[in-house]
N, C-alpha and C. Protein backbone atom coordinates (compact mmCIF):
# COMPACT_ATOMS: atom_id res chain seq x y z
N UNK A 1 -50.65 -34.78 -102.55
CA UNK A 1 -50.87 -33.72 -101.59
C UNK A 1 -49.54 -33.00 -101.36
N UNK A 2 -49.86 -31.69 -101.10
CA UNK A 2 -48.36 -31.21 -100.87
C UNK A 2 -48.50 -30.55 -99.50
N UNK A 3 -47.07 -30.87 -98.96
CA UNK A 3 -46.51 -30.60 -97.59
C UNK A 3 -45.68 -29.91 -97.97
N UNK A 4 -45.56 -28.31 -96.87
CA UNK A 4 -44.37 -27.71 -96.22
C UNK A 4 -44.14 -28.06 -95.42
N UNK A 5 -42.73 -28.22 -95.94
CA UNK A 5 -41.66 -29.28 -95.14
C UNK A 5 -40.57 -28.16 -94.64
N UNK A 6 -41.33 -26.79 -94.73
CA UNK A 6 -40.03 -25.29 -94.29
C UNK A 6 -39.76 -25.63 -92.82
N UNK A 7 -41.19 -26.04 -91.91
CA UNK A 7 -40.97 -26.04 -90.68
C UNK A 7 -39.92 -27.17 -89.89
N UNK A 8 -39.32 -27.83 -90.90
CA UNK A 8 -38.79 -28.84 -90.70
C UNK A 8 -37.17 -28.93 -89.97
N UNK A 9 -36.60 -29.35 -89.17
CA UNK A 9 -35.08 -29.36 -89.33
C UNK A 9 -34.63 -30.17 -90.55
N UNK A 10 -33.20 -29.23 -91.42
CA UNK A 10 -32.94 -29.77 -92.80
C UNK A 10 -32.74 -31.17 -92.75
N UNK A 11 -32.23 -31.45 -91.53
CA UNK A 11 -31.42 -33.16 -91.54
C UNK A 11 -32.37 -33.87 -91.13
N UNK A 12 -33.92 -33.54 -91.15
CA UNK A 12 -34.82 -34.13 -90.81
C UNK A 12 -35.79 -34.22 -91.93
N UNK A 13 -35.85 -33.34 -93.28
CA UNK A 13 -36.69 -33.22 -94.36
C UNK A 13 -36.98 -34.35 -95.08
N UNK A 14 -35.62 -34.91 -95.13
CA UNK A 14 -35.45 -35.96 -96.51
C UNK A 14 -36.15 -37.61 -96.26
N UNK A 15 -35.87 -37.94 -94.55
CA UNK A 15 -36.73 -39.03 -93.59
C UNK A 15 -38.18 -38.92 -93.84
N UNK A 16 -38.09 -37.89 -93.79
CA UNK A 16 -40.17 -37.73 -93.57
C UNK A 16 -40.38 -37.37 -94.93
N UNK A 17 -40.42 -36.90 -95.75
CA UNK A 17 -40.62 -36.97 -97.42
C UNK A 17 -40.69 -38.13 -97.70
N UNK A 18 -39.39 -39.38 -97.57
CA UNK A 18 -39.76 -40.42 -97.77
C UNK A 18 -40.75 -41.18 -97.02
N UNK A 19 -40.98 -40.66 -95.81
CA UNK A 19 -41.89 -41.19 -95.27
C UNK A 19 -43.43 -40.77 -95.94
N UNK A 20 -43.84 -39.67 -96.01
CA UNK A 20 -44.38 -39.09 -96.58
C UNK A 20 -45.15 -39.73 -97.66
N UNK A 21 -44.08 -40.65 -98.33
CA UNK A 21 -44.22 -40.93 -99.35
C UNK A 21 -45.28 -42.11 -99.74
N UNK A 22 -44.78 -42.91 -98.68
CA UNK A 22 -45.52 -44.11 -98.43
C UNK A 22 -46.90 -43.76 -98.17
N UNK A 23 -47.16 -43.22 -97.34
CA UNK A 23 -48.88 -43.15 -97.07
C UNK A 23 -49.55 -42.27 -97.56
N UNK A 24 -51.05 -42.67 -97.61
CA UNK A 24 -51.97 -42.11 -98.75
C UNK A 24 -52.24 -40.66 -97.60
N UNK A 25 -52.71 -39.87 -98.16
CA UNK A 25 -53.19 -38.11 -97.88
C UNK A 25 -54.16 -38.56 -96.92
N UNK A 26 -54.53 -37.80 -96.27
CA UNK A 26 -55.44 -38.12 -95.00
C UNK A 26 -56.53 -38.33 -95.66
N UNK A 27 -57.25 -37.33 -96.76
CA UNK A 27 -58.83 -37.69 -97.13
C UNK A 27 -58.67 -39.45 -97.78
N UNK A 28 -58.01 -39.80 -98.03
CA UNK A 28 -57.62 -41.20 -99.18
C UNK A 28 -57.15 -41.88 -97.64
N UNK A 29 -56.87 -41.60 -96.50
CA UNK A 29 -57.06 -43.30 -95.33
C UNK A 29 -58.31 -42.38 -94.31
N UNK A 30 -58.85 -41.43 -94.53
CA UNK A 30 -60.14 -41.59 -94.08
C UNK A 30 -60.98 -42.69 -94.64
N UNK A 31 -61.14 -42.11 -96.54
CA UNK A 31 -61.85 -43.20 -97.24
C UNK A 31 -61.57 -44.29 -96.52
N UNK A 32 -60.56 -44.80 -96.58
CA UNK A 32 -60.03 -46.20 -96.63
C UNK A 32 -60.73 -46.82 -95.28
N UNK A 33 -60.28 -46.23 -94.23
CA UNK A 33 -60.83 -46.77 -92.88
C UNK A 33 -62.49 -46.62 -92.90
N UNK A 34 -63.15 -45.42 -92.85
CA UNK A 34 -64.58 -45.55 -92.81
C UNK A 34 -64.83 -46.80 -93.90
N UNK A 35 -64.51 -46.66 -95.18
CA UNK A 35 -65.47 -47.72 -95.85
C UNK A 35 -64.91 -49.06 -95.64
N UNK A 36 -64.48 -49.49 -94.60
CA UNK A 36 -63.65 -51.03 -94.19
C UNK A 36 -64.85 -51.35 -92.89
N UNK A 37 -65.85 -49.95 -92.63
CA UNK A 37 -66.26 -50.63 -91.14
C UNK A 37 -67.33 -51.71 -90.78
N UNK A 38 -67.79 -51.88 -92.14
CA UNK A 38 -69.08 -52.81 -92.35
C UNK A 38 -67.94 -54.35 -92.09
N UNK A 39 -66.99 -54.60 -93.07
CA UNK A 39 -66.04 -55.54 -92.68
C UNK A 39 -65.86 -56.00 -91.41
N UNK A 40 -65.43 -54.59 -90.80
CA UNK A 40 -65.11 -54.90 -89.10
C UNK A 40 -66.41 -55.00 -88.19
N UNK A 41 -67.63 -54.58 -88.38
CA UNK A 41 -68.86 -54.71 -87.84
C UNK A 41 -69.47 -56.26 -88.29
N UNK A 42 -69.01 -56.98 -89.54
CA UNK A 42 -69.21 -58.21 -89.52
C UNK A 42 -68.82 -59.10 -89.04
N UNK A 43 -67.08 -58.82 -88.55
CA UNK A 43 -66.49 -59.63 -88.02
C UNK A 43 -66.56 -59.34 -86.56
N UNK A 44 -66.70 -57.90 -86.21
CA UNK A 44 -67.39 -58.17 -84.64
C UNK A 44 -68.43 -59.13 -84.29
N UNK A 45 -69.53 -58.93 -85.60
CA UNK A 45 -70.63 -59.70 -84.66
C UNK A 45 -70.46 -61.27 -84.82
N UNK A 46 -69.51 -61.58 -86.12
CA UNK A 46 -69.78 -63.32 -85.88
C UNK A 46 -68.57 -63.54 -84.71
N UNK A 47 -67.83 -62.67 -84.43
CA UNK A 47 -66.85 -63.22 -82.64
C UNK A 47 -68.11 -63.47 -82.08
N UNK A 48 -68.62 -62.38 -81.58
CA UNK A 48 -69.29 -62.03 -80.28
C UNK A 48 -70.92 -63.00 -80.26
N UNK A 49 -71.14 -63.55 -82.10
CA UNK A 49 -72.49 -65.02 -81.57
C UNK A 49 -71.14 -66.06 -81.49
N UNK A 50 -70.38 -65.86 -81.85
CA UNK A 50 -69.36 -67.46 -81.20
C UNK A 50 -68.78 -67.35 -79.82
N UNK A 51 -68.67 -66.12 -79.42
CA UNK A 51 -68.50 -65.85 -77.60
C UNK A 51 -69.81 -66.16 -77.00
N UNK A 52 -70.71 -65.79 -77.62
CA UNK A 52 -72.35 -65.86 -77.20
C UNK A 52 -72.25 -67.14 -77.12
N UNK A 53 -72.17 -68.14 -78.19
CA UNK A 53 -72.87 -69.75 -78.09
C UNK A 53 -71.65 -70.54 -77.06
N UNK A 54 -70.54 -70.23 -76.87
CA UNK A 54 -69.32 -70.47 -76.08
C UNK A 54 -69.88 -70.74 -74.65
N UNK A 55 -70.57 -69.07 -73.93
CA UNK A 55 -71.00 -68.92 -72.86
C UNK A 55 -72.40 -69.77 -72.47
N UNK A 56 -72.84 -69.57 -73.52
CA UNK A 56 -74.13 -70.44 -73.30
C UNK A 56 -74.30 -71.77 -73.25
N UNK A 57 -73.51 -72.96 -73.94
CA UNK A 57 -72.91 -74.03 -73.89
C UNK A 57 -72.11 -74.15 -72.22
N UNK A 58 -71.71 -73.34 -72.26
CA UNK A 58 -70.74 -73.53 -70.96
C UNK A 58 -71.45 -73.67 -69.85
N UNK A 59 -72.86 -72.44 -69.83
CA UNK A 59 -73.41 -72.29 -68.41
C UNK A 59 -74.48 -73.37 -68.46
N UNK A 60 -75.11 -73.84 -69.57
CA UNK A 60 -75.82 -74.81 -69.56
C UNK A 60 -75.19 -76.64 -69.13
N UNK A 61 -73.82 -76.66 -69.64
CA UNK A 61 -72.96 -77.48 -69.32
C UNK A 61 -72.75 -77.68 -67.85
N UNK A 62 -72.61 -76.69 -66.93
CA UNK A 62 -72.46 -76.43 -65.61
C UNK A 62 -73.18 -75.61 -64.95
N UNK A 63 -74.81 -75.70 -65.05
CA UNK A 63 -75.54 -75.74 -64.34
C UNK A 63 -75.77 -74.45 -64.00
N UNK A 64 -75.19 -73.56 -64.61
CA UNK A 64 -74.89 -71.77 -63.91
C UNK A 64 -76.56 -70.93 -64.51
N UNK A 65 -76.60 -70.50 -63.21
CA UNK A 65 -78.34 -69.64 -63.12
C UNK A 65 -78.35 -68.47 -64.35
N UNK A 66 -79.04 -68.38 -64.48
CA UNK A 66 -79.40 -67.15 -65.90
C UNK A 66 -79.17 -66.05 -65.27
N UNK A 67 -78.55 -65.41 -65.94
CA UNK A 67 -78.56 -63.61 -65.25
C UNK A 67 -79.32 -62.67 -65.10
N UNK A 68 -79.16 -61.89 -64.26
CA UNK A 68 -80.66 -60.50 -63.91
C UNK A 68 -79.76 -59.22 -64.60
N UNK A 69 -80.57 -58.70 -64.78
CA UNK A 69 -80.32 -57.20 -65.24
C UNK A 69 -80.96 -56.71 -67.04
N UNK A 70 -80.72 -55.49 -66.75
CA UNK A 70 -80.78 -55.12 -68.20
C UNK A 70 -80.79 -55.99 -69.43
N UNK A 71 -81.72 -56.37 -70.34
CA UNK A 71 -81.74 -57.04 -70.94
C UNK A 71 -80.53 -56.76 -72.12
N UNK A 72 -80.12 -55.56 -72.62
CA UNK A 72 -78.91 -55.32 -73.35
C UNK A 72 -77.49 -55.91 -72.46
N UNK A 73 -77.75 -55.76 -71.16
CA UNK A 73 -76.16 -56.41 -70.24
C UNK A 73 -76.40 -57.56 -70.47
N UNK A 74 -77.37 -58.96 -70.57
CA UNK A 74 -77.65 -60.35 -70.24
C UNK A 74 -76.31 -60.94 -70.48
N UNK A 75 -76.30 -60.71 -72.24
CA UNK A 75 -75.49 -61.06 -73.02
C UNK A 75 -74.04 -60.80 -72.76
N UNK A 76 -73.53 -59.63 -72.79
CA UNK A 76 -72.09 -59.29 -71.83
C UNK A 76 -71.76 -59.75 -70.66
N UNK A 77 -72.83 -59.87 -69.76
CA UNK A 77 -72.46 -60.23 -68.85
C UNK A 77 -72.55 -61.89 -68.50
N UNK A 78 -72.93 -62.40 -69.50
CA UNK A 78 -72.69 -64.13 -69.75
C UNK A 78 -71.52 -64.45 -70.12
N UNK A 79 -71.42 -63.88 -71.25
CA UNK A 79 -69.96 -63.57 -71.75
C UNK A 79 -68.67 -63.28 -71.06
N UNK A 80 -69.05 -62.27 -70.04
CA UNK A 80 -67.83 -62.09 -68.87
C UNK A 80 -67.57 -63.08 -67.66
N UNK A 81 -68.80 -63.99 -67.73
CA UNK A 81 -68.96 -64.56 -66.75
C UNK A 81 -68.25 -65.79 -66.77
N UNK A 82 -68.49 -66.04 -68.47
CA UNK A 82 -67.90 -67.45 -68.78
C UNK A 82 -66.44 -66.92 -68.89
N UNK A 83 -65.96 -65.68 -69.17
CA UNK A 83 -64.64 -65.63 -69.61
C UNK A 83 -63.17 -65.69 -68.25
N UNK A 84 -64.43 -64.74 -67.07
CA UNK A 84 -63.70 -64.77 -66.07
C UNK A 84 -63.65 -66.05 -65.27
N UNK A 85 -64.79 -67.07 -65.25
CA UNK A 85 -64.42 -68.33 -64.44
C UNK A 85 -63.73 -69.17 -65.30
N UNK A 86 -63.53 -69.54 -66.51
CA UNK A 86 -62.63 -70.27 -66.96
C UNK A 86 -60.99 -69.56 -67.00
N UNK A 87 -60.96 -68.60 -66.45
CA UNK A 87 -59.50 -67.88 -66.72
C UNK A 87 -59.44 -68.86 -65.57
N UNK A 88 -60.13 -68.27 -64.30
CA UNK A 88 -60.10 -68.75 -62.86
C UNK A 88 -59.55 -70.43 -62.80
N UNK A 89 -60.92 -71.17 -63.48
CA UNK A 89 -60.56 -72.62 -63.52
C UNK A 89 -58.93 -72.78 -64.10
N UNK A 90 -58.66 -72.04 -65.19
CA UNK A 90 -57.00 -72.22 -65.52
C UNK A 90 -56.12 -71.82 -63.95
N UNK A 91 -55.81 -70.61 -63.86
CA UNK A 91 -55.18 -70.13 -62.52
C UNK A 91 -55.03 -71.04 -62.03
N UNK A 92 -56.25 -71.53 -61.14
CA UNK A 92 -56.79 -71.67 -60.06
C UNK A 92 -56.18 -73.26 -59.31
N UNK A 93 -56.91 -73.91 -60.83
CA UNK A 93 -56.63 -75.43 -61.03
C UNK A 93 -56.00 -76.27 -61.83
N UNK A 94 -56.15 -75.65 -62.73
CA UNK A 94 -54.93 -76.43 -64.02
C UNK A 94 -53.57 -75.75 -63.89
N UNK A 95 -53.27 -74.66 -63.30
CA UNK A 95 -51.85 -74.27 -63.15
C UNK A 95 -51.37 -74.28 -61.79
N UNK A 96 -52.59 -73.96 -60.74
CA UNK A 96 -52.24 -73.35 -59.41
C UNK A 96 -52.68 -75.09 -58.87
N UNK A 97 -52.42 -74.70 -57.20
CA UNK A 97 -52.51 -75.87 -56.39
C UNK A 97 -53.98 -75.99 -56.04
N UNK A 98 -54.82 -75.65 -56.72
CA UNK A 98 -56.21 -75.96 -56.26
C UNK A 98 -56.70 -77.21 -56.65
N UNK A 99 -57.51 -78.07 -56.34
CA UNK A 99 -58.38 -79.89 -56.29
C UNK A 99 -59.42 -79.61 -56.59
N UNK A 100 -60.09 -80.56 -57.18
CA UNK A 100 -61.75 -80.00 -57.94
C UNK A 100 -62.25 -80.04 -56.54
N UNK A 101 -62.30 -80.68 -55.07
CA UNK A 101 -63.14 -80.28 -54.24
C UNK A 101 -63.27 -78.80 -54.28
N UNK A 102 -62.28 -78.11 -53.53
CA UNK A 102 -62.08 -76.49 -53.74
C UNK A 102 -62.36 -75.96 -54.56
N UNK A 103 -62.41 -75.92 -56.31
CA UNK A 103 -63.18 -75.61 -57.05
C UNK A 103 -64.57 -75.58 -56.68
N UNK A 104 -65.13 -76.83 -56.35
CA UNK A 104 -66.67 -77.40 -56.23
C UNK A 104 -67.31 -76.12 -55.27
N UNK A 105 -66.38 -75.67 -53.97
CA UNK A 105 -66.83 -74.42 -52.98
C UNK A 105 -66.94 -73.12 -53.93
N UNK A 106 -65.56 -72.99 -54.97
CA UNK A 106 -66.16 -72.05 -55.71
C UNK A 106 -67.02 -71.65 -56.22
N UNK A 107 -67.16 -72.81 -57.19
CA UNK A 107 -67.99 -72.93 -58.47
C UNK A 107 -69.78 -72.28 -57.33
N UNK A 108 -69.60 -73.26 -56.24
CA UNK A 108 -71.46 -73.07 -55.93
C UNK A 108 -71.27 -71.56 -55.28
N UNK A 109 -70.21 -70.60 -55.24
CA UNK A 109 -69.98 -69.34 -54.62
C UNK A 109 -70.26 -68.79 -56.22
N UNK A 110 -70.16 -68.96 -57.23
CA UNK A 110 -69.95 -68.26 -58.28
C UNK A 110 -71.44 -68.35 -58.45
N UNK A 111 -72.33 -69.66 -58.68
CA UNK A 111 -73.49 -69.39 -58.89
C UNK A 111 -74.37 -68.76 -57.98
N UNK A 112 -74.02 -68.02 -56.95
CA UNK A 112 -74.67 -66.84 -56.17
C UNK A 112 -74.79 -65.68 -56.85
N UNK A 113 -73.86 -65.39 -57.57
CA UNK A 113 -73.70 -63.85 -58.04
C UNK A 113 -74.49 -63.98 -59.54
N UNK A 114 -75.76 -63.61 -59.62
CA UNK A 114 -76.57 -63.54 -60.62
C UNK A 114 -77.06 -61.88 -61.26
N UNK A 115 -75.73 -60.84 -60.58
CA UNK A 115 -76.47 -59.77 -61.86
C UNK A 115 -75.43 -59.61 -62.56
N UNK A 116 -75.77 -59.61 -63.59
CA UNK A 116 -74.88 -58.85 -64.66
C UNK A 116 -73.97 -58.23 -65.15
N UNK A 117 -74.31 -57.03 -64.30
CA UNK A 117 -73.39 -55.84 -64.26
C UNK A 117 -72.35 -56.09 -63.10
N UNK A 118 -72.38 -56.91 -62.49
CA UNK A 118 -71.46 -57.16 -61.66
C UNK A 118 -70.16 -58.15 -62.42
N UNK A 119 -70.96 -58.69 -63.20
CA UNK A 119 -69.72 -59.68 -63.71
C UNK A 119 -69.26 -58.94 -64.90
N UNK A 120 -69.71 -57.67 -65.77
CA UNK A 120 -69.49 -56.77 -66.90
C UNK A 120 -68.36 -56.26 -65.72
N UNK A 121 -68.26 -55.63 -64.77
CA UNK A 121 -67.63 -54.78 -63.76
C UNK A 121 -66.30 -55.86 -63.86
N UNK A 122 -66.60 -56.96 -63.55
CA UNK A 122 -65.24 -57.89 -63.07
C UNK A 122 -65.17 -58.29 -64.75
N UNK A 123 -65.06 -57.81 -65.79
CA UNK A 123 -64.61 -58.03 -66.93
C UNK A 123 -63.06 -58.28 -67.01
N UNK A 124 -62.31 -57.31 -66.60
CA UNK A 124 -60.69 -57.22 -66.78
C UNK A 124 -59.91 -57.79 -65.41
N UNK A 125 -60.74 -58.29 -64.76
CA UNK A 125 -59.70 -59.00 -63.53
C UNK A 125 -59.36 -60.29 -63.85
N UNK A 126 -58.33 -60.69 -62.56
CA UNK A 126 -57.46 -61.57 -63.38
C UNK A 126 -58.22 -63.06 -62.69
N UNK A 127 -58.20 -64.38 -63.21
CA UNK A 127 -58.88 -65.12 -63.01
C UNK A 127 -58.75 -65.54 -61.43
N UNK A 128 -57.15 -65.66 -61.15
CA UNK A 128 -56.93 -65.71 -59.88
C UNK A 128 -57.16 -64.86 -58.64
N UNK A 129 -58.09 -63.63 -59.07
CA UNK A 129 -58.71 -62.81 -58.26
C UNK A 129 -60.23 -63.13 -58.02
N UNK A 130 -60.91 -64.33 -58.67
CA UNK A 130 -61.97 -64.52 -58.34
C UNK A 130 -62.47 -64.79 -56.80
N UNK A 131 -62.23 -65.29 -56.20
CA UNK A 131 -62.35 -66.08 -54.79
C UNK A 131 -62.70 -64.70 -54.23
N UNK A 132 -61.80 -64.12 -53.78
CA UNK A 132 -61.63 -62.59 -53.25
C UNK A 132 -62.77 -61.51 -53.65
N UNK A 133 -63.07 -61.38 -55.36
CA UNK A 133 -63.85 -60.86 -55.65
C UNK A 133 -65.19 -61.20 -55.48
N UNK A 134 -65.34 -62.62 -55.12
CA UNK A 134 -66.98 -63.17 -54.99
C UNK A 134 -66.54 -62.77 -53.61
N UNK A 135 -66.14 -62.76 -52.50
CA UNK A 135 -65.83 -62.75 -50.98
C UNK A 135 -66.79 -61.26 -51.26
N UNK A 136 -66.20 -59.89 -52.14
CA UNK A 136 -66.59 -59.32 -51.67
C UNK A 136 -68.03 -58.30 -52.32
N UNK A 137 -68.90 -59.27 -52.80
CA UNK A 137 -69.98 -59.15 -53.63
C UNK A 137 -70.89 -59.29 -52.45
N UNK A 138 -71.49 -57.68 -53.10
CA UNK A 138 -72.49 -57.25 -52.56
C UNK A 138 -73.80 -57.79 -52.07
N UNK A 139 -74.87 -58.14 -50.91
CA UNK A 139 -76.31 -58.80 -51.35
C UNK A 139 -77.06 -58.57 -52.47
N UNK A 140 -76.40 -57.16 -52.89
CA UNK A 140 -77.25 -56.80 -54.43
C UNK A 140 -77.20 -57.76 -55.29
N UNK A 141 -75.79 -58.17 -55.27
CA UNK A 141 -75.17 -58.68 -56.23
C UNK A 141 -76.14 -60.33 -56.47
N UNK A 142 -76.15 -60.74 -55.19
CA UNK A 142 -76.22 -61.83 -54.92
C UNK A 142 -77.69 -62.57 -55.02
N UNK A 143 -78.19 -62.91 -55.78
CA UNK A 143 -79.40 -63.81 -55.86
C UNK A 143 -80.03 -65.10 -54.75
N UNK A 144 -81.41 -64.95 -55.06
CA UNK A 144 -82.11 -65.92 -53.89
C UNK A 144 -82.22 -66.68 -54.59
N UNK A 145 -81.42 -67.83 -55.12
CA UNK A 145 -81.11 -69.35 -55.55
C UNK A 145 -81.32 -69.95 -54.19
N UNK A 146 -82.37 -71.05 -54.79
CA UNK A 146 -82.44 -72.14 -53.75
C UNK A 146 -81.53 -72.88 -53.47
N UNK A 147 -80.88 -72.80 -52.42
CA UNK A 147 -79.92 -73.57 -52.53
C UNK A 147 -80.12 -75.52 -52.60
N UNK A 148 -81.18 -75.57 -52.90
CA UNK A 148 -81.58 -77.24 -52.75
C UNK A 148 -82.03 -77.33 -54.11
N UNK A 149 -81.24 -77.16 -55.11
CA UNK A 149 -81.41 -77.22 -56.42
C UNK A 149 -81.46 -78.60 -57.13
């Protein structure tokens, strides 16, 4: 491919030519990237059934209620659910001064919050913001779990 390089400062031509040099013409790393995306669409989806069977193992492990909402959110928001209380359990208890009693208040505060989109929403917070963030979850949010389970 050829570049004018007129618009260039002179003491700047000879850097970027060689640079230039190295990478393929835009139509040749279009190719390149579009036809790589089946690759990256395969390796998305076997993460996201090994995040899937992760979360599901986990909530079945600890007793955690199935989620409401949108049947396309279920899945994300299992996924966020398991990702944000085990950050939490790290924070919380394996690094911070928390005792599995205090956990135990959590944990049955966490299985209140049964929609979805609430825990997709708390995706990027930090684990040690959980407590606070269930404090301030909505009745929407919040499911009629018996509590005599």
């Amino acid at each position: 491919m050829t570049h004018n390089l007129s618009n260039r400062p002179a003491d700047r031509r000879a850097s970027f030519a060689r640079w230039l040099e190295g990478r393929d013409c835009t139509d040749c790393w279009k190719a390149a990237r579009d036809s790589d995306t089946e690759s990256k669409e395969a390796w998305l989806a076997a993460k996201r059934a090994e995040e899937q069977q992760a979360a599901a193992e986990w909530a079945e492990q600890f007793d955690m209620p199935p989620l409401d909402g949108p049947e396309k959110a279920l899945a994300w928001g299992e996924r966020s659910r398991h990702q944000l209380v085990t950050a939490a359990y790290s924070a919380l208890v394996s690094e911070g001064t928390w005792d599995e009693a205090d956990w135990a208040v959590l944990e049955d505060k966490i299985r209140t919050v049964d929609r979805a989109g609430w825990w997709i929403d708390q995706r990027d917070a930090e684990g040690s913001d959980l407590p606070e963030l269930l404090d301030a979850a909505a009745s929407d949010d919040i499911g009629t779990e018996n509590p005599f389970r």
